[in-house]
C-alpha atoms as a PDB file:
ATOM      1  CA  UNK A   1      -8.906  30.521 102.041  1.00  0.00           C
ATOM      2  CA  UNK A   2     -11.826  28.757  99.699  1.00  0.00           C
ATOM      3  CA  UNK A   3     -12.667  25.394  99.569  1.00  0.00           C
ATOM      4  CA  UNK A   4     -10.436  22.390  98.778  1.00  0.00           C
ATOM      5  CA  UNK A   5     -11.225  21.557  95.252  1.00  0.00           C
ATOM      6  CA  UNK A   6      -9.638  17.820  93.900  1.00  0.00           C
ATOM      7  CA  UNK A   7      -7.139  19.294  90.508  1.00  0.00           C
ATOM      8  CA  UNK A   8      -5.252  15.965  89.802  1.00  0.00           C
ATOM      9  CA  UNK A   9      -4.042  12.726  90.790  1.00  0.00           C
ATOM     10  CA  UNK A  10      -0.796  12.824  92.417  1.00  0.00           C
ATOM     11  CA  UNK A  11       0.224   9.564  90.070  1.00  0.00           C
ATOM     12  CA  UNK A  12      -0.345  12.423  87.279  1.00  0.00           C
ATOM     13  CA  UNK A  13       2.246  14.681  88.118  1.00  0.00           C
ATOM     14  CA  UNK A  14       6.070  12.742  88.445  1.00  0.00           C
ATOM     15  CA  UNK A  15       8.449  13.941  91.310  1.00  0.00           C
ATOM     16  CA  UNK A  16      10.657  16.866  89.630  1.00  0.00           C
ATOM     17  CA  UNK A  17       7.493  17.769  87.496  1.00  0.00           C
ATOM     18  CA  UNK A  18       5.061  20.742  87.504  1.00  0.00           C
ATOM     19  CA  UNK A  19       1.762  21.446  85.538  1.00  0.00           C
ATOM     20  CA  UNK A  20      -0.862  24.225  85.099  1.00  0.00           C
ATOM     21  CA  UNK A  21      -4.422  23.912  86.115  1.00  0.00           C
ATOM     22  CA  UNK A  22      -7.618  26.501  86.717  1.00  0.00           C
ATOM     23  CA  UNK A  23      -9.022  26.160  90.351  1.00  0.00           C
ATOM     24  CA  UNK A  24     -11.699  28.985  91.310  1.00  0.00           C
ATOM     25  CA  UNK A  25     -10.897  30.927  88.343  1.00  0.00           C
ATOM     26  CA  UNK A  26      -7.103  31.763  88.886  1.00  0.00           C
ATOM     27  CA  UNK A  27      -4.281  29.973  86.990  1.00  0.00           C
ATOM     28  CA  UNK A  28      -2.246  27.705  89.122  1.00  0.00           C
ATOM     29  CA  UNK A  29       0.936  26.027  88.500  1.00  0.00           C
ATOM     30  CA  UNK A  30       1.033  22.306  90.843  1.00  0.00           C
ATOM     31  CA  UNK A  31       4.858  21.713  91.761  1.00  0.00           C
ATOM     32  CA  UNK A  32       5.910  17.774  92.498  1.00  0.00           C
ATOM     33  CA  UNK A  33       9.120  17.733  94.475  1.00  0.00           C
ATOM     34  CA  UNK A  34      11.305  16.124  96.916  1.00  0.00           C
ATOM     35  CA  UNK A  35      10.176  18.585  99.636  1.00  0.00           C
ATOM     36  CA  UNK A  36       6.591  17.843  98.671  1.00  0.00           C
ATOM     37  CA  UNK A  37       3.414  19.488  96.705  1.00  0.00           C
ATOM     38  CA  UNK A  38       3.021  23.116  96.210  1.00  0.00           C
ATOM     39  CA  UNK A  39       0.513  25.287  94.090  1.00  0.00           C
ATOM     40  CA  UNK A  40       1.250  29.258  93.294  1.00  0.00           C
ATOM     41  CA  UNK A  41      -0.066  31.520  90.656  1.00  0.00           C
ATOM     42  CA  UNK A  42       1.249  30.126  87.457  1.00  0.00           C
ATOM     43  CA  UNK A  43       1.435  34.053  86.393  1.00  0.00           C
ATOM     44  CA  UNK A  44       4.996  35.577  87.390  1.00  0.00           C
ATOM     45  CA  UNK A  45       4.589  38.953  89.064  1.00  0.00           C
ATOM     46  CA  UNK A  46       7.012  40.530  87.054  1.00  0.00           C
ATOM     47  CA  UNK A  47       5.444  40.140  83.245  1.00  0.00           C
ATOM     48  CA  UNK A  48       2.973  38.138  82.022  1.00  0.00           C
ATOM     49  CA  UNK A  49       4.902  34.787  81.586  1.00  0.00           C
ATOM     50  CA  UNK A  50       3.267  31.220  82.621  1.00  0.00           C
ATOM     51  CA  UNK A  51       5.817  30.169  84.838  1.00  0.00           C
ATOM     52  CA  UNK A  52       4.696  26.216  83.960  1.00  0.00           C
ATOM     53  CA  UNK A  53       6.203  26.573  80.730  1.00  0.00           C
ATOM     54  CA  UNK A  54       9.777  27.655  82.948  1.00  0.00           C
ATOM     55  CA  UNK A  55      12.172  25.314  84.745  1.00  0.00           C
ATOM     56  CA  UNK A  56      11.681  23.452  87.734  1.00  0.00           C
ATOM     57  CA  UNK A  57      14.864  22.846  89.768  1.00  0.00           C
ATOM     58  CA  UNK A  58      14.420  21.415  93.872  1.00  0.00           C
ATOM     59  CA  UNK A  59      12.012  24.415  95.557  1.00  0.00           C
ATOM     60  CA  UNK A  60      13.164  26.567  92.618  1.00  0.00           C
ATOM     61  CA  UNK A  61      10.948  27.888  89.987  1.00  0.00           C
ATOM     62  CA  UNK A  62      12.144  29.825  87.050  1.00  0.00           C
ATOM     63  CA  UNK A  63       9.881  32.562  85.047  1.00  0.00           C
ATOM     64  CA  UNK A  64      11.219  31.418  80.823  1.00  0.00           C
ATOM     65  CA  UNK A  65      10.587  35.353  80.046  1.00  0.00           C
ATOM     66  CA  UNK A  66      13.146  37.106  82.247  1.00  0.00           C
ATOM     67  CA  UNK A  67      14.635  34.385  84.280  1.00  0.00           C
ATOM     68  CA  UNK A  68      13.115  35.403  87.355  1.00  0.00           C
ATOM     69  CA  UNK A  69      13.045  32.372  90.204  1.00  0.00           C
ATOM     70  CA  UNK A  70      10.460  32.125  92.838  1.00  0.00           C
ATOM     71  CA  UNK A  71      10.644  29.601  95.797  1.00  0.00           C
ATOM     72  CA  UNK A  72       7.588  27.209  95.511  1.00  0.00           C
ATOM     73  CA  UNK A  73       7.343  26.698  99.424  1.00  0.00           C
ATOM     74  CA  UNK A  74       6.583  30.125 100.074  1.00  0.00           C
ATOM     75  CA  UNK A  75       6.226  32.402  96.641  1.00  0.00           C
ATOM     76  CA  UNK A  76       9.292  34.496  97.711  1.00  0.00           C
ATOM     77  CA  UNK A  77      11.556  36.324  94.808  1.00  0.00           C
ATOM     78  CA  UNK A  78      15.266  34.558  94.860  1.00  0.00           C
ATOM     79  CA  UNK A  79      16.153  36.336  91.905  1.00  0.00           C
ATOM     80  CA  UNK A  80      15.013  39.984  90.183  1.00  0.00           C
ATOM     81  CA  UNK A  81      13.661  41.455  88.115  1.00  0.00           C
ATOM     82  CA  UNK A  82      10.598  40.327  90.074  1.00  0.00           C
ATOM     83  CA  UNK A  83      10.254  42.113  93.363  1.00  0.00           C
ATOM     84  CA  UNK A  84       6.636  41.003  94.332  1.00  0.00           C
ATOM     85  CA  UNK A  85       5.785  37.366  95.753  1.00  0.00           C
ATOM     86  CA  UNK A  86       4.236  34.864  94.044  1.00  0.00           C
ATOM     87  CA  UNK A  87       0.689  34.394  95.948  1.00  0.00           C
ATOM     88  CA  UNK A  88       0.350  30.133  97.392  1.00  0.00           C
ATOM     89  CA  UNK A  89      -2.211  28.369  98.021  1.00  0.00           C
ATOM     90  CA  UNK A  90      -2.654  25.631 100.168  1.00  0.00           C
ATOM     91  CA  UNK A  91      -2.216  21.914  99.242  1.00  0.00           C
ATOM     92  CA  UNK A  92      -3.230  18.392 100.466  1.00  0.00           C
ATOM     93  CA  UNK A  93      -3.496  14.911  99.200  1.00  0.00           C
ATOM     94  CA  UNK A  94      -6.221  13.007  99.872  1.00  0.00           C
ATOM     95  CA  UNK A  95      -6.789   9.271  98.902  1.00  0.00           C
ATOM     96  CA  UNK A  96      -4.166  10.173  96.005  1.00  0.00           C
ATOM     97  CA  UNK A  97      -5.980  13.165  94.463  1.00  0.00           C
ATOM     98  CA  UNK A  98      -4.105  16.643  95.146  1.00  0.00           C
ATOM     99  CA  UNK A  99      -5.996  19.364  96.277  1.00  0.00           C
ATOM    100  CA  UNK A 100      -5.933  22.576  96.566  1.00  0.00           C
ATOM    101  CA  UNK A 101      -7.593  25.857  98.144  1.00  0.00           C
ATOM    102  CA  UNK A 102      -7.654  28.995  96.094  1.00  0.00           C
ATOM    103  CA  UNK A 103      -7.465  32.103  98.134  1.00  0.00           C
ATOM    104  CA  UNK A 104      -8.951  35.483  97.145  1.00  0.00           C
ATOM    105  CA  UNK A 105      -7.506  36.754  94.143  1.00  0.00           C
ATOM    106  CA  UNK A 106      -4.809  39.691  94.929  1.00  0.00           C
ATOM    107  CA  UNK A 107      -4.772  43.126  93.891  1.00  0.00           C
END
């Protein structure tokens, strides 16, 4: 795990709401929700689809390409055709600024 690096302010990003953002060089997608903040790869591991620009519903994140859904708590597949994990990174929120800590980059 790499450094916590500050991506946004949690007043940025409404409850029920996601948004992309670059931290270390990977694309992330930062999740708002009831259960709390997560951050994946915004990349779905099926095709090459930003899953930001998908649907957000509870833990559940949908890919818009082939409707694949991913659980933001932990990056596993609910639905095919993906059949690899989304990789997560860790999250905090400090003094109101979410952060996050960018693993290394998978093969």
């Amino acid at each position: 795990m790499g450094q916590f690096a500050a991506v946004m302010r949690l007043a940025e990003l409404p409850l029920g709401s996601m948004r992309a953002c670059m931290v270390g060089g990977r694309e992330l997608v930062i999740c708002h929700t009831r259960a709390g903040v997560f951050a994946l790869d915004n990349i779905c591991t099926h095709a090459h689809a930003r899953l930001s620009e998908g649907r957000l519903r509870a833990t559940r994140l949908t890919c818009p390409l082939h409707g694949t859904s991913f659980d933001i708590r932990d990056g596993r597949v609910l639905t095919p055709p993906a059949a690899v994990p989304l990789p997560t990174h860790a999250v905090r929120v400090v003094d109101g600024a979410i952060e996050v800590a960018v693993g290394p980059p998978t093969a």
